[in-house]
C-alpha atoms as a PDB file:
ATOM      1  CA  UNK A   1      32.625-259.533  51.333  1.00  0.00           C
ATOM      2  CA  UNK A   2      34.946-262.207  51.855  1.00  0.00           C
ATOM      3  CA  UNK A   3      33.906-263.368  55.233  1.00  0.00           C
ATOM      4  CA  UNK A   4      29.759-262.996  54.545  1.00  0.00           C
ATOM      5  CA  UNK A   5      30.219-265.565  51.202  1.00  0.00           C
ATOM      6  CA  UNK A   6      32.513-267.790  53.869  1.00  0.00           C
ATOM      7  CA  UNK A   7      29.903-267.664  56.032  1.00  0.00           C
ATOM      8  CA  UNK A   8      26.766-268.488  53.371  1.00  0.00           C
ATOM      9  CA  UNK A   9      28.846-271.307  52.392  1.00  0.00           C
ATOM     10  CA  UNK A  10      29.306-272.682  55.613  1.00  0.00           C
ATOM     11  CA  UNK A  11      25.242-272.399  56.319  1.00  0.00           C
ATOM     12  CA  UNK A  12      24.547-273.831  53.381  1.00  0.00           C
ATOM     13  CA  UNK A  13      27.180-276.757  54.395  1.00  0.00           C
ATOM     14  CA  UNK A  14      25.638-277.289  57.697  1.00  0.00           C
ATOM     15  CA  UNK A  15      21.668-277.134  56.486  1.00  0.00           C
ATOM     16  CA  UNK A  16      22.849-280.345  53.236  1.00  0.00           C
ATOM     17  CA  UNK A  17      24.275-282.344  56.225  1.00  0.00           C
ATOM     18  CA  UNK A  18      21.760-281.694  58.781  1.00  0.00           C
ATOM     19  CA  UNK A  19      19.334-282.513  55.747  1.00  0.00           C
ATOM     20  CA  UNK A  20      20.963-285.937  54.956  1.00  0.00           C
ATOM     21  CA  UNK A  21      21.427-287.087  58.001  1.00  0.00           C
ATOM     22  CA  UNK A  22      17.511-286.577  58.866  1.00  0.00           C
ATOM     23  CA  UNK A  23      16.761-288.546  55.903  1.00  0.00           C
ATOM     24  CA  UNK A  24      19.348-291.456  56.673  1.00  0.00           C
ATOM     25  CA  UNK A  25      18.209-291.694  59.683  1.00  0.00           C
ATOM     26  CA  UNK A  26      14.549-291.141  59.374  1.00  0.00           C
ATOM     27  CA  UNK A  27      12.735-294.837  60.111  1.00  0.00           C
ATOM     28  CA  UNK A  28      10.374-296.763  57.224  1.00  0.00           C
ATOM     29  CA  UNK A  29       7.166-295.878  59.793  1.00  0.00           C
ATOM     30  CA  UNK A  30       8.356-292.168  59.794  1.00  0.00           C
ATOM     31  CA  UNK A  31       8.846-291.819  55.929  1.00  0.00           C
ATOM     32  CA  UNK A  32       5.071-293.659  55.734  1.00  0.00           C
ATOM     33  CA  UNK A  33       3.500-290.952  58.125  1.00  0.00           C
ATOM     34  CA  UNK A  34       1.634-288.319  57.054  1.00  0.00           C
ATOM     35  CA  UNK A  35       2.403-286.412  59.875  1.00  0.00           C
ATOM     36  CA  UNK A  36       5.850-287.079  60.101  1.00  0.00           C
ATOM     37  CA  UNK A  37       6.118-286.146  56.194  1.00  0.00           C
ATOM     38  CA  UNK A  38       4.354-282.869  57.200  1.00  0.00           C
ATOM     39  CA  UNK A  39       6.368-282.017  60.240  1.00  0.00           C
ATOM     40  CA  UNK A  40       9.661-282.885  57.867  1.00  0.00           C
ATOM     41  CA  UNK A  41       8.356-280.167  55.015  1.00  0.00           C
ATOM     42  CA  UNK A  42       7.926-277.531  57.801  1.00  0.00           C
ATOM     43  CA  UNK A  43      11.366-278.072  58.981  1.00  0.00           C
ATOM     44  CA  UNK A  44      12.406-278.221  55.422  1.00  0.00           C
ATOM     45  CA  UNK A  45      10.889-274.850  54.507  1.00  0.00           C
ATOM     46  CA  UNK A  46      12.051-272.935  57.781  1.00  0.00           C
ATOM     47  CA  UNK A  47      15.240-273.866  57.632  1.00  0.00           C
ATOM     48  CA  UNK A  48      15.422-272.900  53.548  1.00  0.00           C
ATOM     49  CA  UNK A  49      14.408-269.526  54.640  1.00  0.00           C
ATOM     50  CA  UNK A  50      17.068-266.666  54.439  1.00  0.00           C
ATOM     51  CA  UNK A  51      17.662-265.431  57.832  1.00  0.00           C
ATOM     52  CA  UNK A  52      16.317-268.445  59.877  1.00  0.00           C
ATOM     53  CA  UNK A  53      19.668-269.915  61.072  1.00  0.00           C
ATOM     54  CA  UNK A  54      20.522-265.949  62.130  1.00  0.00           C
ATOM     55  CA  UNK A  55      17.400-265.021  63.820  1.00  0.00           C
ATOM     56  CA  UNK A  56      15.659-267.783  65.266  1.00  0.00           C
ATOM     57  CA  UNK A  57      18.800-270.592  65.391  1.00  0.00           C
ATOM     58  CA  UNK A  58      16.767-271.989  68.889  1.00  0.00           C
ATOM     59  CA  UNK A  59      13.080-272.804  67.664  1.00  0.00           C
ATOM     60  CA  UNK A  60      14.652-274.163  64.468  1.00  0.00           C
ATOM     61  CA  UNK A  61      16.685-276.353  66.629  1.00  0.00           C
ATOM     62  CA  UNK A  62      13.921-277.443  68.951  1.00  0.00           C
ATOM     63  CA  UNK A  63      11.615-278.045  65.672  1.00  0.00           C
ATOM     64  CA  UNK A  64      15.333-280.280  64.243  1.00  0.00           C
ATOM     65  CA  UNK A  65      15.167-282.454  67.556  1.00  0.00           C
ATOM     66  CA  UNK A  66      11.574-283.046  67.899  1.00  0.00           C
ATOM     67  CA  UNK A  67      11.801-283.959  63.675  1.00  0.00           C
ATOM     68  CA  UNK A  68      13.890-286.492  65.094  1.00  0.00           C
ATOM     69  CA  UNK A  69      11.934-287.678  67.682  1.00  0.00           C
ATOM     70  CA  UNK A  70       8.993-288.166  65.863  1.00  0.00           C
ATOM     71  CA  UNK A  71      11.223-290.180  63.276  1.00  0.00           C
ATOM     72  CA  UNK A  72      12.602-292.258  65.811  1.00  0.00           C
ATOM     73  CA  UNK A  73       8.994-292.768  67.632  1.00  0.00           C
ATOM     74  CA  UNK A  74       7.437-296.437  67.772  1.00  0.00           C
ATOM     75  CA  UNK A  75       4.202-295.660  68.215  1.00  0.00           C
ATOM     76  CA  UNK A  76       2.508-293.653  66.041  1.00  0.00           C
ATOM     77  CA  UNK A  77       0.958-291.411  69.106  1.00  0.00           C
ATOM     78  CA  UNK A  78       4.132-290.569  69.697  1.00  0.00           C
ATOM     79  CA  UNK A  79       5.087-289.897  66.262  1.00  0.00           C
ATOM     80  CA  UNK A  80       2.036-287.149  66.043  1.00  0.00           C
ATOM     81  CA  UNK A  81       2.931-285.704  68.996  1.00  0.00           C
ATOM     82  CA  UNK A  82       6.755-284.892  67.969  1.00  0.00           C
ATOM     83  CA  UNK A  83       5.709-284.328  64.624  1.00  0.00           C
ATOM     84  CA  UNK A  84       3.119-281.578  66.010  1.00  0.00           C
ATOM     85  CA  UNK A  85       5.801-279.813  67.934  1.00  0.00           C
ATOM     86  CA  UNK A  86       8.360-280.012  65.300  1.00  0.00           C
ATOM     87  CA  UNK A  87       5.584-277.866  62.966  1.00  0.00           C
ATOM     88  CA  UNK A  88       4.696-275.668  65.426  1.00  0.00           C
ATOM     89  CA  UNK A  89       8.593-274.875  66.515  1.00  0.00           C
ATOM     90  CA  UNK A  90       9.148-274.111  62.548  1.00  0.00           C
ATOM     91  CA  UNK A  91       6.168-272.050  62.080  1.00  0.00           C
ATOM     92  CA  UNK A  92       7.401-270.177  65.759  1.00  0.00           C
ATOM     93  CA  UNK A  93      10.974-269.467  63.886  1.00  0.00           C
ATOM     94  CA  UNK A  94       9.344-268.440  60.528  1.00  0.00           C
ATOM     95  CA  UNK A  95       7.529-265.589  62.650  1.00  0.00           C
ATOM     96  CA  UNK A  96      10.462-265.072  64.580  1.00  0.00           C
ATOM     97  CA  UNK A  97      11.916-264.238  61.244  1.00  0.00           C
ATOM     98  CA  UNK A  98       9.541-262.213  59.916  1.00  0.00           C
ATOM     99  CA  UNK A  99       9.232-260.035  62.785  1.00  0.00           C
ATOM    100  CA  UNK A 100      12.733-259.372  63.057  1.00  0.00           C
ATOM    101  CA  UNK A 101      13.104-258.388  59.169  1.00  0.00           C
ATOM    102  CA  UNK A 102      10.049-256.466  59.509  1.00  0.00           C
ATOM    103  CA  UNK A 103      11.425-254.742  62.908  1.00  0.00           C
ATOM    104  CA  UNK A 104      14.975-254.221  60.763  1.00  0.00           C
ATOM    105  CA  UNK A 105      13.000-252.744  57.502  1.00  0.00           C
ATOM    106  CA  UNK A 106      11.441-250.622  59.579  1.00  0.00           C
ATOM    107  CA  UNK A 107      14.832-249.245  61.284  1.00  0.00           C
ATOM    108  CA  UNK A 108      16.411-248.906  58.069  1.00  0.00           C
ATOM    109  CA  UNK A 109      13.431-247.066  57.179  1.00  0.00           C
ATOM    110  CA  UNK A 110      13.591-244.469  59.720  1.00  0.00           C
ATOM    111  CA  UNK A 111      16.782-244.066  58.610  1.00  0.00           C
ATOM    112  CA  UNK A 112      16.049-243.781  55.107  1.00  0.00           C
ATOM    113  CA  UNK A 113      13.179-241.580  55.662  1.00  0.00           C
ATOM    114  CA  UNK A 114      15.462-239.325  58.147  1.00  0.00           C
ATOM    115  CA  UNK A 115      18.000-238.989  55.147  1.00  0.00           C
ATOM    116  CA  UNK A 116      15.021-237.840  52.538  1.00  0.00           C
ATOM    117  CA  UNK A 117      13.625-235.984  55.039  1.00  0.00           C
ATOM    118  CA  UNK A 118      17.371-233.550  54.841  1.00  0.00           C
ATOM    119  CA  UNK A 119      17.474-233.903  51.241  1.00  0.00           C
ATOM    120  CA  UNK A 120      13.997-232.005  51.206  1.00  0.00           C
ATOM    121  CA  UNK A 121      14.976-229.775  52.904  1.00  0.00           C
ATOM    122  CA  UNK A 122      17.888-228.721  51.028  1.00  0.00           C
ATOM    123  CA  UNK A 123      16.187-229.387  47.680  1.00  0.00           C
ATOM    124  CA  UNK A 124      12.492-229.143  48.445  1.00  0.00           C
ATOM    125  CA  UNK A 125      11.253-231.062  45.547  1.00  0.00           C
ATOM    126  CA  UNK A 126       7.952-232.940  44.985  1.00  0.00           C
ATOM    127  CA  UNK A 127      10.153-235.991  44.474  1.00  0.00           C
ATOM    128  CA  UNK A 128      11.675-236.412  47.431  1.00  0.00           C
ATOM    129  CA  UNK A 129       8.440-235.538  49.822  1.00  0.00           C
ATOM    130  CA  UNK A 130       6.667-238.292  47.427  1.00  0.00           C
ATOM    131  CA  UNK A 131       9.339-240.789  48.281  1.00  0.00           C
ATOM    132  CA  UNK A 132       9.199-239.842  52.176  1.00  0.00           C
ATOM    133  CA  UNK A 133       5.555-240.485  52.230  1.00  0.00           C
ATOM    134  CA  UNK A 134       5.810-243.840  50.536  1.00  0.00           C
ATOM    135  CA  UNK A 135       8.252-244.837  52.990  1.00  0.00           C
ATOM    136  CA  UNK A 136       6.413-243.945  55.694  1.00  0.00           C
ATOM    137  CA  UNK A 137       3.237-246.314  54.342  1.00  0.00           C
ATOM    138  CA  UNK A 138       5.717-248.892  54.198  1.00  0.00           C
ATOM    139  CA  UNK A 139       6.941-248.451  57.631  1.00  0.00           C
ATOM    140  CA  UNK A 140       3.088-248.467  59.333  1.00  0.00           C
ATOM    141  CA  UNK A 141       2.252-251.162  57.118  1.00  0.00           C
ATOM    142  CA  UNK A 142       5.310-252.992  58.436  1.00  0.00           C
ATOM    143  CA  UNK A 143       4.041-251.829  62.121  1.00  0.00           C
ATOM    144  CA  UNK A 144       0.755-253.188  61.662  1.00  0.00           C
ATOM    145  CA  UNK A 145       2.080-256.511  60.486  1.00  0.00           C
ATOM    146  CA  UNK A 146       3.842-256.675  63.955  1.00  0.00           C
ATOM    147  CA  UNK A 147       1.193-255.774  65.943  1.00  0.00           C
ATOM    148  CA  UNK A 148      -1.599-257.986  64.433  1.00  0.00           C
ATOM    149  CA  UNK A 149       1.304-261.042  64.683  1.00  0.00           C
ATOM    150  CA  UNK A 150       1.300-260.078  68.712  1.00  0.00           C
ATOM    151  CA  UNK A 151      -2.171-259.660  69.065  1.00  0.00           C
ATOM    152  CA  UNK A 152      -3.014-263.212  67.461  1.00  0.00           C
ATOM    153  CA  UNK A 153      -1.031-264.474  69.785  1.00  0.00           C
ATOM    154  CA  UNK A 154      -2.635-263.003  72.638  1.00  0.00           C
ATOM    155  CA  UNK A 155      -5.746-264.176  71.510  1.00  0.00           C
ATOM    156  CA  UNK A 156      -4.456-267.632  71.267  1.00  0.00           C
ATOM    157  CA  UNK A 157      -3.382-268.055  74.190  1.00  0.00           C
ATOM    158  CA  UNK A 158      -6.933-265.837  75.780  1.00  0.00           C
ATOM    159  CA  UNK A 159      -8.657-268.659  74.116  1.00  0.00           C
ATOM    160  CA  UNK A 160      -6.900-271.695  75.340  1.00  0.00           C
ATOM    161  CA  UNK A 161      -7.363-269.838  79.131  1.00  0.00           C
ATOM    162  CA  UNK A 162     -11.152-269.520  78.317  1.00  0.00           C
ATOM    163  CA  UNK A 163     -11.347-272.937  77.300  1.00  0.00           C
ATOM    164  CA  UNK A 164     -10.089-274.405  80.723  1.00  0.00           C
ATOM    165  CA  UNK A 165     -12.072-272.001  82.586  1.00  0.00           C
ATOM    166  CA  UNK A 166     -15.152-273.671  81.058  1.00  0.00           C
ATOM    167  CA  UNK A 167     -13.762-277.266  81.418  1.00  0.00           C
ATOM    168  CA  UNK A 168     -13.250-276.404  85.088  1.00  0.00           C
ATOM    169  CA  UNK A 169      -9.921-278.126  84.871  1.00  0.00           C
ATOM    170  CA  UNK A 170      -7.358-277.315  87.752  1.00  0.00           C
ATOM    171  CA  UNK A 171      -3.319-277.396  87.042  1.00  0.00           C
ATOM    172  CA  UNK A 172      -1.318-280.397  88.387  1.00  0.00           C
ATOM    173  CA  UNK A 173       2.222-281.300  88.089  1.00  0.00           C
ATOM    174  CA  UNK A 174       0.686-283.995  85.813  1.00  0.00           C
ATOM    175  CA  UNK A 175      -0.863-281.358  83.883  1.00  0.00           C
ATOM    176  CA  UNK A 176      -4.456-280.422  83.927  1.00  0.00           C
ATOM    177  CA  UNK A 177      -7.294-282.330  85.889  1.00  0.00           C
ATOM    178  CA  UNK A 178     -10.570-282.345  84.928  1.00  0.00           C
ATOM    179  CA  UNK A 179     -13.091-284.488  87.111  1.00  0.00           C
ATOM    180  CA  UNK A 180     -16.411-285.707  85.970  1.00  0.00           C
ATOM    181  CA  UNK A 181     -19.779-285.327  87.514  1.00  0.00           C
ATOM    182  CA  UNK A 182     -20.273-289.051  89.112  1.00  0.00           C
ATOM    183  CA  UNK A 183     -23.595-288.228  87.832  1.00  0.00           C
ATOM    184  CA  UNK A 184     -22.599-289.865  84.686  1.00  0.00           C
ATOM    185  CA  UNK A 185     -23.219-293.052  85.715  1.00  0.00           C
ATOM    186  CA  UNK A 186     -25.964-295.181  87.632  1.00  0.00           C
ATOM    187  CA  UNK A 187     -24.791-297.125  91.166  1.00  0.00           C
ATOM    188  CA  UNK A 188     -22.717-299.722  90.397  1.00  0.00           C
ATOM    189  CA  UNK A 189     -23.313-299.222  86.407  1.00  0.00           C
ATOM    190  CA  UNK A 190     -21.038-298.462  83.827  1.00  0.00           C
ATOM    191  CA  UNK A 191     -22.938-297.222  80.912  1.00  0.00           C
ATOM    192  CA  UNK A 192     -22.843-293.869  80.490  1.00  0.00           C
ATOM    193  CA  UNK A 193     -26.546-291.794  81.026  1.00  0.00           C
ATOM    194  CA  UNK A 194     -28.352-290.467  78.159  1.00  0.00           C
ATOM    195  CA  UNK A 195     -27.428-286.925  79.161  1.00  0.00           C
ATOM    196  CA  UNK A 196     -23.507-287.631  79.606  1.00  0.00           C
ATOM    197  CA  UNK A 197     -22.546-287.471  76.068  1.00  0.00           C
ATOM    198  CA  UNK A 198     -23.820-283.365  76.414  1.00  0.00           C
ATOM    199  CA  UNK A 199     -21.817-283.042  79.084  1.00  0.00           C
ATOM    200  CA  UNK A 200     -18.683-284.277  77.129  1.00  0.00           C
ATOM    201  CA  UNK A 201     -18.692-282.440  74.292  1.00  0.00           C
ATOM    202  CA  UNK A 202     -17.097-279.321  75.781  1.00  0.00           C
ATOM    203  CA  UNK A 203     -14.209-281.380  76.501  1.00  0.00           C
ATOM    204  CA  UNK A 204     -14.125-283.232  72.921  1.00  0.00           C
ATOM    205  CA  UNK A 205     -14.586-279.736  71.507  1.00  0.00           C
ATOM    206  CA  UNK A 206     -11.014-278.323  73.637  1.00  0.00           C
ATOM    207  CA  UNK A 207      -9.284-281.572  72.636  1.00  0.00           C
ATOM    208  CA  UNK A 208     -10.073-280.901  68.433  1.00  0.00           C
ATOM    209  CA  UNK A 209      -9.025-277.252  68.843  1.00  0.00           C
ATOM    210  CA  UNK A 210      -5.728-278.577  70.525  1.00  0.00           C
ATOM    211  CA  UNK A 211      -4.284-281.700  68.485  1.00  0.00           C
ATOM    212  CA  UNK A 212      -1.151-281.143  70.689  1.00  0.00           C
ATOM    213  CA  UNK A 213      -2.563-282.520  73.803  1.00  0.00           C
ATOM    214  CA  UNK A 214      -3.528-286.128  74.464  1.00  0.00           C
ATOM    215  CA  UNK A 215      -5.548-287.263  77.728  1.00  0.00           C
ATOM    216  CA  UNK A 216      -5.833-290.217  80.237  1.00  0.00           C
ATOM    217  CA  UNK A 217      -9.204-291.152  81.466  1.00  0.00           C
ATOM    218  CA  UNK A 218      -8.884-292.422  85.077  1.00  0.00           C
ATOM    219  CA  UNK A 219     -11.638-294.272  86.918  1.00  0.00           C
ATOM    220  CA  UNK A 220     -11.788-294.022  91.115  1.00  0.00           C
ATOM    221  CA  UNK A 221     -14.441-295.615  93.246  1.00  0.00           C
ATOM    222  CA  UNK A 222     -15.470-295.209  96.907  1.00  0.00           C
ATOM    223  CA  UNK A 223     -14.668-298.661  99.075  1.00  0.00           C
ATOM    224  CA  UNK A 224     -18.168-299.791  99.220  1.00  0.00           C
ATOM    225  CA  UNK A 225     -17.256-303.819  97.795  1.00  0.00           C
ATOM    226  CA  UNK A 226     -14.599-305.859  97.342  1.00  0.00           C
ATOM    227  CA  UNK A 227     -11.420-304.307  96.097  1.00  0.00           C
ATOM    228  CA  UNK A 228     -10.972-306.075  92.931  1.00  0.00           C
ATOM    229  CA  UNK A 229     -15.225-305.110  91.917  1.00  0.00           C
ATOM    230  CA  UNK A 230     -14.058-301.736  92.416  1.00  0.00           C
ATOM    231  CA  UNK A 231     -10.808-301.755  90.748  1.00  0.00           C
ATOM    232  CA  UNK A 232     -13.211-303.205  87.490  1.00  0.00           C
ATOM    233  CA  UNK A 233     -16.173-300.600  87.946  1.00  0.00           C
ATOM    234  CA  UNK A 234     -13.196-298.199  87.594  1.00  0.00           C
ATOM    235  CA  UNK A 235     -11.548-299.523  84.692  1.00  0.00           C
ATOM    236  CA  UNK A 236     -14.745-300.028  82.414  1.00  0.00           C
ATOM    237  CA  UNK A 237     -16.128-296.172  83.407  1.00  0.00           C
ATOM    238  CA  UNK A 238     -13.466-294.597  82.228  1.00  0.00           C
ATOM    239  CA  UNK A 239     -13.433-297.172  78.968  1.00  0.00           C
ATOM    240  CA  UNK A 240     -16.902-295.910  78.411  1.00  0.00           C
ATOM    241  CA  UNK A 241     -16.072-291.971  79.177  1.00  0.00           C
ATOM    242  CA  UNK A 242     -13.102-292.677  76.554  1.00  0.00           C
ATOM    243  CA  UNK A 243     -15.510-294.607  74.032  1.00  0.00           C
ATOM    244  CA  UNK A 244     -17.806-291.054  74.289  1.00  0.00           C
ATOM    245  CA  UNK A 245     -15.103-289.242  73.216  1.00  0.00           C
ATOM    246  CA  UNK A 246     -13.780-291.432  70.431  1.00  0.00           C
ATOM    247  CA  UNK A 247     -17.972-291.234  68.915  1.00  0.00           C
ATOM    248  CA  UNK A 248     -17.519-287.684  69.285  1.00  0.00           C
ATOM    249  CA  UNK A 249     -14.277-287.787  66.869  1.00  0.00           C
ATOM    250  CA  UNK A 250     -11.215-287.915  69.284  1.00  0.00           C
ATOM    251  CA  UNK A 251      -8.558-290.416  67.847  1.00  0.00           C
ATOM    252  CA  UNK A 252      -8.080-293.370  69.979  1.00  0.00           C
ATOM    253  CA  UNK A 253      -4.344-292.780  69.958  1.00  0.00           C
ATOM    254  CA  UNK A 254      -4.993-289.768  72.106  1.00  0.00           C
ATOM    255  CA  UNK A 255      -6.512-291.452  74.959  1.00  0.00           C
ATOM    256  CA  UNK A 256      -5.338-293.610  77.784  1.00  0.00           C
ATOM    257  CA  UNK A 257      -8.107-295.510  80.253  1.00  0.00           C
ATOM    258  CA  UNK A 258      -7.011-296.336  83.627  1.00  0.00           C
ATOM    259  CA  UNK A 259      -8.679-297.909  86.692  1.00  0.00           C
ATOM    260  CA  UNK A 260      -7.730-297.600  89.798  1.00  0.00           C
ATOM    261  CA  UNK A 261     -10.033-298.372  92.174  1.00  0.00           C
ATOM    262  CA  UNK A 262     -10.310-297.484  95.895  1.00  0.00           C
ATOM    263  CA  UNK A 263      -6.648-296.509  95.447  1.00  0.00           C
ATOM    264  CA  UNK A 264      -6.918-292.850  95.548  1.00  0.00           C
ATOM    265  CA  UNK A 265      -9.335-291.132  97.442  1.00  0.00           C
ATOM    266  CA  UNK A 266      -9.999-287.624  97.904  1.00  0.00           C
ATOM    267  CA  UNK A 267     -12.024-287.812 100.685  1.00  0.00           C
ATOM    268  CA  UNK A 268     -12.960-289.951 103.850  1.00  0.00           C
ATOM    269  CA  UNK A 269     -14.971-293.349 102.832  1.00  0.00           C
ATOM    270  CA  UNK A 270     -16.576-293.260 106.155  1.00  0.00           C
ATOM    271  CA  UNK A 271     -19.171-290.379 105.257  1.00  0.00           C
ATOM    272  CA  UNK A 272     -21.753-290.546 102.513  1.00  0.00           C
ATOM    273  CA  UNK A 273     -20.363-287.458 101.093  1.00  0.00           C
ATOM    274  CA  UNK A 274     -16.480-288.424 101.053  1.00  0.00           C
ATOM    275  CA  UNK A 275     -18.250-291.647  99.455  1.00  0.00           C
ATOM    276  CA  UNK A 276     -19.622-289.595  97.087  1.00  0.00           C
ATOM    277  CA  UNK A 277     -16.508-287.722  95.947  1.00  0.00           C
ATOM    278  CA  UNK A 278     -14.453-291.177  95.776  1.00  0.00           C
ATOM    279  CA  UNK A 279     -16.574-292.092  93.329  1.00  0.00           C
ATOM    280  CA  UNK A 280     -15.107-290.247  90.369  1.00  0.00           C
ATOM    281  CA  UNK A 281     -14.008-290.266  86.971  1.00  0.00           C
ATOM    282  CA  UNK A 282     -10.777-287.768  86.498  1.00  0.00           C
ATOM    283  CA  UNK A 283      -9.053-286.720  82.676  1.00  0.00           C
ATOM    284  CA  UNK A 284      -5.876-285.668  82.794  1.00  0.00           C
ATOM    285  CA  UNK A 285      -5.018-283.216  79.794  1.00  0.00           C
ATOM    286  CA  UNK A 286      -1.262-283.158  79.040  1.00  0.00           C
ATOM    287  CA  UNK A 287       1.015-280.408  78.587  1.00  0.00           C
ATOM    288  CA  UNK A 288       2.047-280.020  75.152  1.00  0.00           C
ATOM    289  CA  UNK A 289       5.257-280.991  75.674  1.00  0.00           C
ATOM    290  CA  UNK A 290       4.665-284.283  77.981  1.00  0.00           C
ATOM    291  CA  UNK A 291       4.855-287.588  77.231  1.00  0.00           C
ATOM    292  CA  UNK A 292       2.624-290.511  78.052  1.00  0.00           C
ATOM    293  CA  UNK A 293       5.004-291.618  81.161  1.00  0.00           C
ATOM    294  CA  UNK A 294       5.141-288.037  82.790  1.00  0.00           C
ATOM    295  CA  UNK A 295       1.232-288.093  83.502  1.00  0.00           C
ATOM    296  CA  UNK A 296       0.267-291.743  84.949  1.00  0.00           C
ATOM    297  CA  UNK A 297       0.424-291.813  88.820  1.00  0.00           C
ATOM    298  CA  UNK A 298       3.113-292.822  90.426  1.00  0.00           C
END
């Protein structure tokens, strides 16, 4: 008895300093963002939570560092992406927590029901079968609880592989690559067709069901011209594939443009058809957990 109060006094020591010291250090930007704020009241509540420190000490961490992050960010893309992770690592311990008090109700239970099941038989009353079959309910409904949390999150992550199968997007070590029909554009034109905006709106509609991943728009061109035409052509395409997706409701902050040029082909300039591929626009969707730095070329 003892030891468990020594020990609930010590967690309770730990969580006021760890508390304090995020809210010392926590910059005036940080305290003003909404999404910081949010990201700091999902931390908050997971790590008020009886049994989070026990059961899920490592997503409450990671959701304590990237709290920190996101309070320590300069810019505020930065800021929303730590402050997403930090919400979705406390919501990930939460469940952790759940699951394992709902997997150690339903042990103790078993148990329980094991015990009643004995004491029926030795004093076969209505009582006790009564009491065995209402702890039985509470043991599937604890089951079912467990297996619906699993199955959403199979179906999460069936939907997010569905998604990129449509998109047509192929894994990188940058992240994910999705290149853009050069039928967007007209020869040396970089307004967008008529038609183009369609074509974007699967990829606006991925980005708004995943506020966790940012992009960078990259423009490539065969080397028909000068260099320095090309490296412009390039750099005002994918301005204009970025503007698309900011009219379709994509926050600027989520979008880098670059231009590159001739720089990178894919194919040989000296065919029509290696000409043809050149001439590209690419977006490359971020892993969750990237930053801005880990997906520009090197």
């Amino acid at each position: 008895m003892a030891g468990n109060q020594f020990r609930k006094a010590s967690h309770l020591l730990a969580y006021s300093l760890v508390v304090a010291f995020v809210g010392g250090c926590a910059t005036a930007p940080a305290r003003n963002d909404p999404a910081v704020e949010d990201a700091r009241s999902a931390y908050s509540a997971a790590a008020e939570r009886p049994h989070v420190k026990e059961y899920a000490p490592i997503p409450l961490r990671e959701a304590y560092l990237n709290l920190r992050r996101a309070e320590e960010a300069e810019s505020a893309a930065a800021r929303n992406h730590f402050a997403y992770l930090a919400e979705r690592q406390a919501a990930l311990a939460l469940a952790m927590t759940h699951r394992r008090i709902a997997e150690d109700e339903m042990a103790q239970l078993a148990e329980d029901r094991d015990s009643l099941v004995l004491r029926s038989q030795r004093q076969r009353t209505q009582e006790a079968e009564m009491e065995a079959d209402r702890l039985r309910r509470e043991r599937e409904l604890a089951r079912e609880q467990a297996e619906r949390f699993r199955w959403e999150s199979e179906r999460e992550m069936q939907r997010l592989r569905e998604q990129l199968a449509e998109l047509e997007a192929r894994e990188t070590d940058r992240g994910l690559v999705l290149t853009l029909d050069n039928f967007l554009f007209e020869t040396n034109r970089a307004d967008l067709k008529a038609g183009a905006f369609r074509s974007l709106e699967k990829l606006s509609d991925f980005l708004k069901q995943n506020p966790g991943r940012n992009i960078m728009v990259e423009g490539h061109t065969d080397s028909t011209g000068s260099a320095q035409y090309n490296l412009d052509l390039s750099r005002r395409r994918a301005e204009a594939v970025a503007q698309a997706l900011r009219s379709q409701g994509i926050q600027p902050d989520r979008i880098i443009t670059r231009g590159y040029g001739q720089e990178y082909p894919v194919a040989s300039n000296d065919t029509s058809s290696g000409r043809l591929q050149n001439r590209r626009v690419e977006v490359v969707i971020e892993n969750a957990t990237e930053t801005r730095a880990g997906t520009a070329r090197q």
